[in-house]
Protein backbone atom coordinates (compact mmCIF):
# COMPACT_ATOMS: atom_id res chain seq x y z
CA UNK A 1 23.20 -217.44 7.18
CA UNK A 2 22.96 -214.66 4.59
CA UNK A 3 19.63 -213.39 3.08
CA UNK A 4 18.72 -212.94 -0.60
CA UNK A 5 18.29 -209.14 -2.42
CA UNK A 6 15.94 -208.63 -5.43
CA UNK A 7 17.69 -206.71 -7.34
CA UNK A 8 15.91 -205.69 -10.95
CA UNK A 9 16.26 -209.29 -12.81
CA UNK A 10 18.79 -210.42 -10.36
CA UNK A 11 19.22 -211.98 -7.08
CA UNK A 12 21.97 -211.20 -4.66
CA UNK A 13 23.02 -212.97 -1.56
CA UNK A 14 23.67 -210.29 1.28
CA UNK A 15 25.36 -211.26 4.63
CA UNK A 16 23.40 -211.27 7.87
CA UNK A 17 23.74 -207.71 9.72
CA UNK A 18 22.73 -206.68 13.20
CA UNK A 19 19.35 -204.43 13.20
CA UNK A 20 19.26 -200.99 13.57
CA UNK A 21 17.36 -201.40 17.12
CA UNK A 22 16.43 -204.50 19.23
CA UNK A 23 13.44 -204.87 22.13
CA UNK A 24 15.32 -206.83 25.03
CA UNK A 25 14.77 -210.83 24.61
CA UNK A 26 11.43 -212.35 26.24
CA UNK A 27 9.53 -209.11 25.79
CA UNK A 28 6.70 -208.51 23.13
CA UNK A 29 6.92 -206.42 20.12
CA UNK A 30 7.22 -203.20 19.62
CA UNK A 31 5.22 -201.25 17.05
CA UNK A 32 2.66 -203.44 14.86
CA UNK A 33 2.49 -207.18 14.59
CA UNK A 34 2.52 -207.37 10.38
CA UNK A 35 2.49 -211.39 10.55
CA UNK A 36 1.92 -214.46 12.52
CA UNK A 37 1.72 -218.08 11.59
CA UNK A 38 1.61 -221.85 13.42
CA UNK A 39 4.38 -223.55 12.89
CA UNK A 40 6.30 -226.89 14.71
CA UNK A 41 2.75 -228.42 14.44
CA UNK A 42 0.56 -225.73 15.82
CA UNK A 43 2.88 -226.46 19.39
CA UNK A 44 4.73 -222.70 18.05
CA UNK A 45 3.37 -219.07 16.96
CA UNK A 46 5.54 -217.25 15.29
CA UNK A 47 5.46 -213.15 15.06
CA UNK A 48 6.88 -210.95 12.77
CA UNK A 49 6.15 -206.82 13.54
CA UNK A 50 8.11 -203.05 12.66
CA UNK A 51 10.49 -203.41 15.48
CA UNK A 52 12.63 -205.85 12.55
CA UNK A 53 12.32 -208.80 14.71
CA UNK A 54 10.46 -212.33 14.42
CA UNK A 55 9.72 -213.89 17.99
CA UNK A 56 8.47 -217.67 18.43
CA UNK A 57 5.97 -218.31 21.24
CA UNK A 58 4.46 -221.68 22.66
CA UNK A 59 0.79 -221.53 21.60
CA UNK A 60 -0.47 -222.90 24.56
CA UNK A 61 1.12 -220.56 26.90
CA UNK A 62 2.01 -217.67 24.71
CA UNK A 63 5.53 -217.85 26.75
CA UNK A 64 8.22 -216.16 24.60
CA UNK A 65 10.46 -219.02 23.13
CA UNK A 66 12.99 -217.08 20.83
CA UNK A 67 13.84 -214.09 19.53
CA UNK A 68 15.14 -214.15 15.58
CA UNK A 69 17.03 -211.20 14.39
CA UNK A 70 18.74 -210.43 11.11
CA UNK A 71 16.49 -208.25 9.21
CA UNK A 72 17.27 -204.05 8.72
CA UNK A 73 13.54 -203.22 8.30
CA UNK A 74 9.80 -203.95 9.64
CA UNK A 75 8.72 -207.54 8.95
CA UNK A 76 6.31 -207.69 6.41
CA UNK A 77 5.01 -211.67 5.93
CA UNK A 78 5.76 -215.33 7.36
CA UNK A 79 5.58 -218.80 5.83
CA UNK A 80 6.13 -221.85 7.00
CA UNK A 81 6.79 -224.86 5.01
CA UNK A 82 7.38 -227.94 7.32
CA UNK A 83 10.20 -227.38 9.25
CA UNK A 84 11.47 -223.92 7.49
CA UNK A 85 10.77 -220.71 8.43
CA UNK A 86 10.35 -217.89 5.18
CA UNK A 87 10.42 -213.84 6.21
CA UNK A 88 10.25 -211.06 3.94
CA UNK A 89 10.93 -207.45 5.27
CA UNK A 90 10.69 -203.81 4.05
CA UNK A 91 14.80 -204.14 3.80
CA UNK A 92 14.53 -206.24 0.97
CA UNK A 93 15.17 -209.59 1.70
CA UNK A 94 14.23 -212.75 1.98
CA UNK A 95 16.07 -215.09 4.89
């Protein structure tokens, strides 16, 4: 799935792209966590940090569930509106 671009009065659609740098899948974040929210019901946190990633955790266990990649730059804000999942990032985009 592509991501949108603000672009002056304009939006563009922009194709997903590998980040610059990944952490290795099931580990935590590196840098600063810049967002979490519940989502699936509360059953699911989700993070967002610098390291360009968004990882989904169980909330009872806090066992790593996901890693979500796609984003060029830190990870600025989450929302969650039933069952879709809104970031925002430093790159520009919204996915």
């Amino acid at each position: 799935m592509g991501a949108l671009r603000a672009r002056g009065a304009g939006v563009d659609l922009v194709p997903p792209r590998e980040p610059d740098y990944a952490t290795p899948p099931g580990s935590g974040h590196v840098g600063a966590i810049n967002a979490l929210v519940a989502g699936a019901g509360g059953e699911l946190v989700i993070s967002a940090a610098g390291d360009a990633m968004i990882r989904v955790w169980r909330a009872d266990t806090l066992q790593h569930v996901r890693t979500l990649r796609g984003h060029r730059g830190s990870v600025l804000t989450l929302l969650v509106i039933e069952n879709l999942l809104v970031s925002g990032a430093r790159d520009n985009t919204i996915r």
